[in-house]
PDB file of N, CA and C in Angstrom:
ATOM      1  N   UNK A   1      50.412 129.863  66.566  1.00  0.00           N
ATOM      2  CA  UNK A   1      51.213 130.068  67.745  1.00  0.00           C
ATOM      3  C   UNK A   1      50.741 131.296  68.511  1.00  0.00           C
ATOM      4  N   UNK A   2      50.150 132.092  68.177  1.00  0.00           N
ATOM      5  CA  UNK A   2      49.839 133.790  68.405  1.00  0.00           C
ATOM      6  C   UNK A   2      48.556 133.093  69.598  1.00  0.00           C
ATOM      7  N   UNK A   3      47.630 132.479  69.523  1.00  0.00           N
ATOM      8  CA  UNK A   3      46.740 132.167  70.156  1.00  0.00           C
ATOM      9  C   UNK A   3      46.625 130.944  71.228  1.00  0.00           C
ATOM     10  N   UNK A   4      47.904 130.296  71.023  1.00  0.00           N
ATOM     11  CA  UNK A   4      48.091 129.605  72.245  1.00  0.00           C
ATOM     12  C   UNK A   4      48.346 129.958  73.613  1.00  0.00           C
ATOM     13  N   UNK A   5      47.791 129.393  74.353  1.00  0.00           N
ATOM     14  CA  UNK A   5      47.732 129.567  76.090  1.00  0.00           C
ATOM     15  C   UNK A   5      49.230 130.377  76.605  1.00  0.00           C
ATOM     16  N   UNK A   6      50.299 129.230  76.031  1.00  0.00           N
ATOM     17  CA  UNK A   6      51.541 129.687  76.410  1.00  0.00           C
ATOM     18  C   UNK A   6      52.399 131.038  76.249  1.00  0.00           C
ATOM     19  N   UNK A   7      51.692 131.445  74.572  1.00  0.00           N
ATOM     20  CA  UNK A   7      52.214 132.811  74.804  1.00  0.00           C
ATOM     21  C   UNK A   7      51.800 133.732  75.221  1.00  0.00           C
ATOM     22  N   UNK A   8      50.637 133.437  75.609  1.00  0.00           N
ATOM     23  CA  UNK A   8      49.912 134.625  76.399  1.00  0.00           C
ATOM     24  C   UNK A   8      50.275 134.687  77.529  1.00  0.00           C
ATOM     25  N   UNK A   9      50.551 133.692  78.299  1.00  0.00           N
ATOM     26  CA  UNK A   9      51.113 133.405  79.431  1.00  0.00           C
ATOM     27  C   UNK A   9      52.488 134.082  79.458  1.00  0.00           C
ATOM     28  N   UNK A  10      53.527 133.901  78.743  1.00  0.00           N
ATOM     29  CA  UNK A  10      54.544 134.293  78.202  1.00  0.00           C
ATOM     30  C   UNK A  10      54.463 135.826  78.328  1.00  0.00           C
ATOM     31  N   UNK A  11      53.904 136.213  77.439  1.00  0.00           N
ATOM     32  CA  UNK A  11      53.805 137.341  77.042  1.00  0.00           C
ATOM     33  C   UNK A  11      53.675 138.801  78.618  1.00  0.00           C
ATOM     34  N   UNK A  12      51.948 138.328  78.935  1.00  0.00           N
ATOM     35  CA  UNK A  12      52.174 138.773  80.235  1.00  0.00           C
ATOM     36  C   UNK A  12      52.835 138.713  81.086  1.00  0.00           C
ATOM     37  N   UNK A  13      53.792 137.410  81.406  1.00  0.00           N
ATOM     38  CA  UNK A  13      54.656 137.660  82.407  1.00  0.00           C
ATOM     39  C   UNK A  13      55.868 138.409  82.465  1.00  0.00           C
ATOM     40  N   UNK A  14      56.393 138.388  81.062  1.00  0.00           N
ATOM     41  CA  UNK A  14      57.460 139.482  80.446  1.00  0.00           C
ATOM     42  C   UNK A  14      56.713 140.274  80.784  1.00  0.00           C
ATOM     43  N   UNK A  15      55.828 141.228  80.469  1.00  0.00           N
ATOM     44  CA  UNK A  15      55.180 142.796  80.838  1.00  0.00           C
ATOM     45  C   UNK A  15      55.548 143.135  81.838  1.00  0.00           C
ATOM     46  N   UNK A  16      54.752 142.120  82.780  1.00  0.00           N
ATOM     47  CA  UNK A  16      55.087 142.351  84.167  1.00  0.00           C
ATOM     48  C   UNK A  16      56.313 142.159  85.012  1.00  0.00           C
ATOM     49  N   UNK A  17      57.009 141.427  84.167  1.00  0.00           N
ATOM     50  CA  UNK A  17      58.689 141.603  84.612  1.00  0.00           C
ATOM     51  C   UNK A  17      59.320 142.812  84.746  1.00  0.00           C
ATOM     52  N   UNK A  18      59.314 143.345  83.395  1.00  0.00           N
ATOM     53  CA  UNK A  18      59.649 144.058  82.540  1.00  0.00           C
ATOM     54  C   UNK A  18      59.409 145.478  83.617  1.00  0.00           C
ATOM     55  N   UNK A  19      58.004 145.776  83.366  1.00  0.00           N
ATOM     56  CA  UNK A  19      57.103 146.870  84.904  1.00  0.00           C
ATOM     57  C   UNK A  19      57.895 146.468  86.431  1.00  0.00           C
ATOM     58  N   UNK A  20      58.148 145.632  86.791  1.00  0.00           N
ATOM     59  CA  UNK A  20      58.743 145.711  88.280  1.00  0.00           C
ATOM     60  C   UNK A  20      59.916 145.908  87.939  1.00  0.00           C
ATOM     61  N   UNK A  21      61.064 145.325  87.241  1.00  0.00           N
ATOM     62  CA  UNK A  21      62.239 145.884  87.020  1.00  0.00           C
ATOM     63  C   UNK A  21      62.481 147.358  86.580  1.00  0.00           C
ATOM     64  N   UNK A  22      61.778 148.088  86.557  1.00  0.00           N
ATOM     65  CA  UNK A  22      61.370 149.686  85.884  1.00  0.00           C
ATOM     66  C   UNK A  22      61.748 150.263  86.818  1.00  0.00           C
ATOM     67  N   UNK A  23      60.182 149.631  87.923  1.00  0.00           N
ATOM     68  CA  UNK A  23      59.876 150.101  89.065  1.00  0.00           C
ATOM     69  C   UNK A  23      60.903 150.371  90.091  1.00  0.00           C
ATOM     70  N   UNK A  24      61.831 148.840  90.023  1.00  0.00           N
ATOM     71  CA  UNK A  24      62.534 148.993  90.906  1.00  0.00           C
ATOM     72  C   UNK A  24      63.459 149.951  90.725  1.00  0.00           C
ATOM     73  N   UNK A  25      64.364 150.515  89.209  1.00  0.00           N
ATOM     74  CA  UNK A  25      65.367 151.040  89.138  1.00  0.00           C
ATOM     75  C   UNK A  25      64.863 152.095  89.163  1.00  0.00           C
ATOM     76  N   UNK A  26      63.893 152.694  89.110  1.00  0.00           N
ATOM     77  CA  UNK A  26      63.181 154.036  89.071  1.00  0.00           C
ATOM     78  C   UNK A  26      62.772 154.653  90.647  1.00  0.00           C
ATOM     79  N   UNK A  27      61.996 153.225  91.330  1.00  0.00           N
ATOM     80  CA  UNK A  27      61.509 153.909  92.927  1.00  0.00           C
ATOM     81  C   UNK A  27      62.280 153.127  93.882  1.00  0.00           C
ATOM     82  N   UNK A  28      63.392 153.179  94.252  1.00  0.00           N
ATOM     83  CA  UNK A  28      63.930 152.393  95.443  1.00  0.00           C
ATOM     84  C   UNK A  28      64.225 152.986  96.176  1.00  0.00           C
ATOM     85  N   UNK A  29      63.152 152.848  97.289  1.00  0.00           N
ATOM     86  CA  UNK A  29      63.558 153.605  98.941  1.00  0.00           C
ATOM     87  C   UNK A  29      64.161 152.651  99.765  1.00  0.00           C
ATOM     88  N   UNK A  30      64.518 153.515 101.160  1.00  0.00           N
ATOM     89  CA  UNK A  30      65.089 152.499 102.562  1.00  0.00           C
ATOM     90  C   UNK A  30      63.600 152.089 102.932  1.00  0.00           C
ATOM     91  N   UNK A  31      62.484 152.837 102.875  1.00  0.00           N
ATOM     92  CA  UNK A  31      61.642 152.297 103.184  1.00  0.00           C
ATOM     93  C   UNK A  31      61.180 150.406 102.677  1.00  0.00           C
ATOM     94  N   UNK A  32      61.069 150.759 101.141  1.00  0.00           N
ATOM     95  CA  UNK A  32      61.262 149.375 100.649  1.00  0.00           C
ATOM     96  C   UNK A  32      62.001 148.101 101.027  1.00  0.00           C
ATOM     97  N   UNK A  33      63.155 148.465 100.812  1.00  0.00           N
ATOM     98  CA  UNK A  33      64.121 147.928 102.099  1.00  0.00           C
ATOM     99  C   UNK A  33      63.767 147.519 102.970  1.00  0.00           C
ATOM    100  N   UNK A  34      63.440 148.128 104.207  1.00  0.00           N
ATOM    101  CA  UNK A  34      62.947 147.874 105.489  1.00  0.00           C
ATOM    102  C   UNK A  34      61.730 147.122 105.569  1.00  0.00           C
ATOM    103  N   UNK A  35      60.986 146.771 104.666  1.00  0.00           N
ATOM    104  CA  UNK A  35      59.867 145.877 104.797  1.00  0.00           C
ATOM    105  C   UNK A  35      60.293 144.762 104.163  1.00  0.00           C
ATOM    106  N   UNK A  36      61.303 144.752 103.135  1.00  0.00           N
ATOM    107  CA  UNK A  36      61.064 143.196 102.366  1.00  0.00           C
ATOM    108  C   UNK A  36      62.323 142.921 103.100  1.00  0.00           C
ATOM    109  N   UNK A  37      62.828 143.306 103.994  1.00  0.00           N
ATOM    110  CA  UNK A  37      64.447 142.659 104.809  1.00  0.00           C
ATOM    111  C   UNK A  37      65.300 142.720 104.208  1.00  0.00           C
ATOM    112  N   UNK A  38      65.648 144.122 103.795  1.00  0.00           N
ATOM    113  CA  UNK A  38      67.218 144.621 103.132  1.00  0.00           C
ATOM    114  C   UNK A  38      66.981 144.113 101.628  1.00  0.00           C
ATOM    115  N   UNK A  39      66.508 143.525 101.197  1.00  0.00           N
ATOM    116  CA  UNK A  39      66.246 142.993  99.673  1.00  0.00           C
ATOM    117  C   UNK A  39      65.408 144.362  98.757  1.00  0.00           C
ATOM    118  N   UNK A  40      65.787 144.281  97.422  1.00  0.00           N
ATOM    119  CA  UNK A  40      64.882 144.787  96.284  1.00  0.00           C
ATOM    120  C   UNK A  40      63.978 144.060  95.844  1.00  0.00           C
ATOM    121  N   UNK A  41      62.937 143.528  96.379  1.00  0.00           N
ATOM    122  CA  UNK A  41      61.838 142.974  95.793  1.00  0.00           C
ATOM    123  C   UNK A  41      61.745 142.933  94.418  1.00  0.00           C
ATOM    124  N   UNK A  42      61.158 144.258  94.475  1.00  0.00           N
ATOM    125  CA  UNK A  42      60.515 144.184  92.493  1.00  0.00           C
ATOM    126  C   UNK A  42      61.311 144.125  91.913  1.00  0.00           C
ATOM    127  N   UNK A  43      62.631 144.222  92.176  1.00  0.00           N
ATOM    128  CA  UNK A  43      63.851 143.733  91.419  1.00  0.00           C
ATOM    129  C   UNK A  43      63.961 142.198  90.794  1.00  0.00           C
ATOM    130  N   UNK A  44      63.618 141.328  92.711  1.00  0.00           N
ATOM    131  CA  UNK A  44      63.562 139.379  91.873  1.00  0.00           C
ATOM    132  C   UNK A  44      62.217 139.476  91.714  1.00  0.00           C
ATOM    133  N   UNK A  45      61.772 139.755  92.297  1.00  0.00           N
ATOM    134  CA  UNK A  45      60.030 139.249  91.190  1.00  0.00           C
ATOM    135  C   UNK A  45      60.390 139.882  89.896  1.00  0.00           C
ATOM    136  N   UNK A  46      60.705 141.084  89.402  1.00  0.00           N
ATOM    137  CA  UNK A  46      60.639 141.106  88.164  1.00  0.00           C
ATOM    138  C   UNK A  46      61.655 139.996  86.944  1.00  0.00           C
ATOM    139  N   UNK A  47      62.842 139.666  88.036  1.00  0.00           N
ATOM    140  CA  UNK A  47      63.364 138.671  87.311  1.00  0.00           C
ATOM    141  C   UNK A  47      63.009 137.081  87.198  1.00  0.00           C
ATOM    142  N   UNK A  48      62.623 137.192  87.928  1.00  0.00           N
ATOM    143  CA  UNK A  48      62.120 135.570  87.964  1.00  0.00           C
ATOM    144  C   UNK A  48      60.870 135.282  87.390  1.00  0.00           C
ATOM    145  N   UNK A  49      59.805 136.620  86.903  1.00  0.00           N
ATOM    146  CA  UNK A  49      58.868 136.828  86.193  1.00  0.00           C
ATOM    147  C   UNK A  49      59.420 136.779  84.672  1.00  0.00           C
ATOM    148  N   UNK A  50      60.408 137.318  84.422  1.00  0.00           N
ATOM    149  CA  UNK A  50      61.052 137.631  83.076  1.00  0.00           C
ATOM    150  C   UNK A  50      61.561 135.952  82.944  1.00  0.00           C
ATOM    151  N   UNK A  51      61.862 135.037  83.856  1.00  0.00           N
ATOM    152  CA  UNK A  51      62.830 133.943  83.806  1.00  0.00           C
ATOM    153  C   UNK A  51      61.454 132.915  83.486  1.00  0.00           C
ATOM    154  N   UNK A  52      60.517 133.215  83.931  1.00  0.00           N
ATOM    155  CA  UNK A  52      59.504 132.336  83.437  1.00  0.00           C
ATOM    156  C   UNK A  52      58.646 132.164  82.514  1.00  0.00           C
ATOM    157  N   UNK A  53      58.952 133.654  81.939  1.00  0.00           N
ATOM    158  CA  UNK A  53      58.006 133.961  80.566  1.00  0.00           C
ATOM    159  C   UNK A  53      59.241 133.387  79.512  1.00  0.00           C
ATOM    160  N   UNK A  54      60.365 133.353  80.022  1.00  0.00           N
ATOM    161  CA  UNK A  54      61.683 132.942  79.171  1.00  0.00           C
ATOM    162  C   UNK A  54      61.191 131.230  78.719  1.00  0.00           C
ATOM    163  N   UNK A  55      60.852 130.762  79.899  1.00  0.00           N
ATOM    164  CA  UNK A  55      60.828 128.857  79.589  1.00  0.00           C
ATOM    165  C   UNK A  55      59.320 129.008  79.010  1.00  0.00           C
ATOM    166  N   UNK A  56      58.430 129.354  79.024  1.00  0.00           N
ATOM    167  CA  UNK A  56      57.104 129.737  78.654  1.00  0.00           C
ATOM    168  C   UNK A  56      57.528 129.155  77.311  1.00  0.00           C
ATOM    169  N   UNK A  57      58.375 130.790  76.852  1.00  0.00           N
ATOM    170  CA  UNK A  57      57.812 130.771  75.306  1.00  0.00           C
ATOM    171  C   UNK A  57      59.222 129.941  74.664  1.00  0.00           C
ATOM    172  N   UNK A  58      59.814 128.990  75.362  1.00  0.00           N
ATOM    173  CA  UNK A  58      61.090 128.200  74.992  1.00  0.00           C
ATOM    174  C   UNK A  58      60.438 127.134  74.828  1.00  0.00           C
ATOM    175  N   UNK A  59      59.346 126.571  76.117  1.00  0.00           N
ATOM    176  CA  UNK A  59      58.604 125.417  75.941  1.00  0.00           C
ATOM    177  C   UNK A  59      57.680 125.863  74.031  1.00  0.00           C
ATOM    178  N   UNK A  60      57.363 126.984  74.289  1.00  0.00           N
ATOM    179  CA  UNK A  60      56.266 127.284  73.132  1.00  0.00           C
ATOM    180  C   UNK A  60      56.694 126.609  71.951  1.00  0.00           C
ATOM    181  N   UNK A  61      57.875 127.415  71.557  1.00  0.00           N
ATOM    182  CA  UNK A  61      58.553 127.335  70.421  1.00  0.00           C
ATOM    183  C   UNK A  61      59.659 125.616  69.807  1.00  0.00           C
ATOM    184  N   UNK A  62      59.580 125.119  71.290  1.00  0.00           N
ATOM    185  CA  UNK A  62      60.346 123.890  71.025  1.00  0.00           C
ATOM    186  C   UNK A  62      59.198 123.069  70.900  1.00  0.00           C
ATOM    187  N   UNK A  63      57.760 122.834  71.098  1.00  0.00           N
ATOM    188  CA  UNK A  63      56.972 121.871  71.200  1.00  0.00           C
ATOM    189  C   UNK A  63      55.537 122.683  70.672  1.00  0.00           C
ATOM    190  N   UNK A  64      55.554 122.876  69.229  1.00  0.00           N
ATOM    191  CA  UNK A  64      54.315 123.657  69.132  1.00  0.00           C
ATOM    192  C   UNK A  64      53.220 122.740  69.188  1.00  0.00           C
ATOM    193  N   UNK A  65      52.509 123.469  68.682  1.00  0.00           N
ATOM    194  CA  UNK A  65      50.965 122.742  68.950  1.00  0.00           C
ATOM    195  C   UNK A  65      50.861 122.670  67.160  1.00  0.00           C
ATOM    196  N   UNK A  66      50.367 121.001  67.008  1.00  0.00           N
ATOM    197  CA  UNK A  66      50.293 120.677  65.486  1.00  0.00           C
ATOM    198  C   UNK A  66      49.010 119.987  65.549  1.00  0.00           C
ATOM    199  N   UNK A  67      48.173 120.232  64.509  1.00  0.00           N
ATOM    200  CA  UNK A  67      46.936 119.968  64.184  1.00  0.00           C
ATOM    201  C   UNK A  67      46.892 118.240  63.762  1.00  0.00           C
ATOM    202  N   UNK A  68      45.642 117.732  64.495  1.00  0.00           N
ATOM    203  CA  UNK A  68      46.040 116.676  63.528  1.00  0.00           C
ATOM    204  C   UNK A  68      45.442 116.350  61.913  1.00  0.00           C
ATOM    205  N   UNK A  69      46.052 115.281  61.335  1.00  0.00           N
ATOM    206  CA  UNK A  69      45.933 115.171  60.418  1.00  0.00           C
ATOM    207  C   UNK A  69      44.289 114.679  59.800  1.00  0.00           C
ATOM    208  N   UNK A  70      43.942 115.067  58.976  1.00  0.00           N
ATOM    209  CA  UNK A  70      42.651 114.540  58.445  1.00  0.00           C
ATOM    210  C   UNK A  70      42.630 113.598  58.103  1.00  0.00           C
ATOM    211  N   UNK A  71      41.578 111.855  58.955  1.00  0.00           N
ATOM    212  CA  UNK A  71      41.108 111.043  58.501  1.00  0.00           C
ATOM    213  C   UNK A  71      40.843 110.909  57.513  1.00  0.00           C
ATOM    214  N   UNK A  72      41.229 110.156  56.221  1.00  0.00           N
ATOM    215  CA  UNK A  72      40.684 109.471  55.177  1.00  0.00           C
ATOM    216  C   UNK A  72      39.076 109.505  55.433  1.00  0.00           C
ATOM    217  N   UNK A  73      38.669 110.149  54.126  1.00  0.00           N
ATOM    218  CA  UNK A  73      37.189 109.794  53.977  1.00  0.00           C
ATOM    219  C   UNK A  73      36.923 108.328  54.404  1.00  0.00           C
ATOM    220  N   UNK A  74      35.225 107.990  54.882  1.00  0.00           N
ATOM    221  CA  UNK A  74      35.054 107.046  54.927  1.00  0.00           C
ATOM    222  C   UNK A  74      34.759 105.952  53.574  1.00  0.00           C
ATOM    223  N   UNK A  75      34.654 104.893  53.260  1.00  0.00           N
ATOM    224  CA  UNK A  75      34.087 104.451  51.825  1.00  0.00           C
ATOM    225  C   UNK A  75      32.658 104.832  52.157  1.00  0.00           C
ATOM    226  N   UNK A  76      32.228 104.950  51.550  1.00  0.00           N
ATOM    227  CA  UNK A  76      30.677 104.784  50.982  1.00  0.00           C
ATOM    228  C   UNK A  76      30.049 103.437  50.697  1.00  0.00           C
ATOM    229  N   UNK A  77      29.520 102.800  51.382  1.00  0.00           N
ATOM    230  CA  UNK A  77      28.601 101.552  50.984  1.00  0.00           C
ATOM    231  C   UNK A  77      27.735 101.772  49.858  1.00  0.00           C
ATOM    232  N   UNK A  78      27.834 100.912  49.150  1.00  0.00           N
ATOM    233  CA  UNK A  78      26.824 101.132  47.650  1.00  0.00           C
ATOM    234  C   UNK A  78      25.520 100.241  48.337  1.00  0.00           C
ATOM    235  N   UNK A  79      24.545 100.628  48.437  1.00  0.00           N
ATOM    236  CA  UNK A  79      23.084 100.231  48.929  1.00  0.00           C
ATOM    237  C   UNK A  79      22.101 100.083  48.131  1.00  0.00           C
ATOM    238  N   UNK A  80      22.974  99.781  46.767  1.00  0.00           N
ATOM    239  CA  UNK A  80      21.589  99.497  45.642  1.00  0.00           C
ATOM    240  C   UNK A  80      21.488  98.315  45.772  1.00  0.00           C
ATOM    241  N   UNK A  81      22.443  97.476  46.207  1.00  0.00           N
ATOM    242  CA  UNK A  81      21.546  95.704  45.763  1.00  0.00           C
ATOM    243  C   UNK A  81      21.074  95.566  47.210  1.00  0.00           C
ATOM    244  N   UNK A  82      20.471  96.508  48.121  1.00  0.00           N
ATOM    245  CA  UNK A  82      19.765  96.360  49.187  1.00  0.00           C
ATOM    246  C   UNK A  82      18.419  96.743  48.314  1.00  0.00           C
ATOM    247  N   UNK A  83      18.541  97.723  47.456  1.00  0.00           N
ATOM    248  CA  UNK A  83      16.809  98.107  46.896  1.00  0.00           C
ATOM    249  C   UNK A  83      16.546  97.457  46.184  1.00  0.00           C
ATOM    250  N   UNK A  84      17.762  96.841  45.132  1.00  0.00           N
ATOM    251  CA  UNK A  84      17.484  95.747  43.974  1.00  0.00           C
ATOM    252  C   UNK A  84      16.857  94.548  45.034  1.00  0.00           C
ATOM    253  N   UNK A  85      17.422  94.068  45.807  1.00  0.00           N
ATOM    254  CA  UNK A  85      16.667  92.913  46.675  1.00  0.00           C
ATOM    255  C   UNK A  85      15.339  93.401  46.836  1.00  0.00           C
ATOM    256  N   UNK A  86      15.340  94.422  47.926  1.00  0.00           N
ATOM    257  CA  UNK A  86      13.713  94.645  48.163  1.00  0.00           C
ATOM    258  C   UNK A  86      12.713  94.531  46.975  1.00  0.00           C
ATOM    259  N   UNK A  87      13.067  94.806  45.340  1.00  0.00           N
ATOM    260  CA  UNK A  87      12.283  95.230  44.954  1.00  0.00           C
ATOM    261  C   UNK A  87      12.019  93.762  44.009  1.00  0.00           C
ATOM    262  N   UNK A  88      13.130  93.049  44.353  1.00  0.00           N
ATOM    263  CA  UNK A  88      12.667  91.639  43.670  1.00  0.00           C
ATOM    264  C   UNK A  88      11.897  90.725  44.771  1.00  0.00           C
ATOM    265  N   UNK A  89      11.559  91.353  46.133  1.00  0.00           N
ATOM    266  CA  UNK A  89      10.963  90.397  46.935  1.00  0.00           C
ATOM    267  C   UNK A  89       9.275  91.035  46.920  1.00  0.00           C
ATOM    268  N   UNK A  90       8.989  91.929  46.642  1.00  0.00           N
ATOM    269  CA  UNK A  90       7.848  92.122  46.059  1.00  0.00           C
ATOM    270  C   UNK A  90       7.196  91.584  44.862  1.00  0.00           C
TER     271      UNK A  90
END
């Protein structure tokens, strides 16, 4: 599970949730404000980043990835009464 696509995916997007929600409660100007139109940005990106690393690793964990099973050896053809023939047609 550690090396599948999804939790890596997962994983980083929590980080980066995680980092803009920081951001936001840590640096919020009027300036900020005034460009994204009265909204906290890094506030929903960080949540909706956190909301997607959420189904990420929900998909992960409800539907892992399973190996398949090992084919049965094949039989083995016994190929001596192919040499026993040859060697009685000489």
């Amino acid at each position: 599970m550690l090396f599948d696509i999804r939790t890596i995916v997962a994983g980083l997007l929590g980080c980066y949730g995680v980092t803009l929600i920081v951001t936001a409660a840590l640096h919020d100007t009027d300036a900020d404000h005034l460009r994204s139109g009265g909204w906290n940005i890094n506030q929903w990106t960080g949540l909706g980043m956190l909301a997607a690393a959420v189904v990420f690793m929900t998909w992960t964990l409800a539907r892992p990835i399973r190996t398949p099973e090992q084919a049965p050896a094949a039989p083995r053809h016994d190929r001596s009464h192919r040499r026993q023939r040859r060697r009685d047609q000489r």
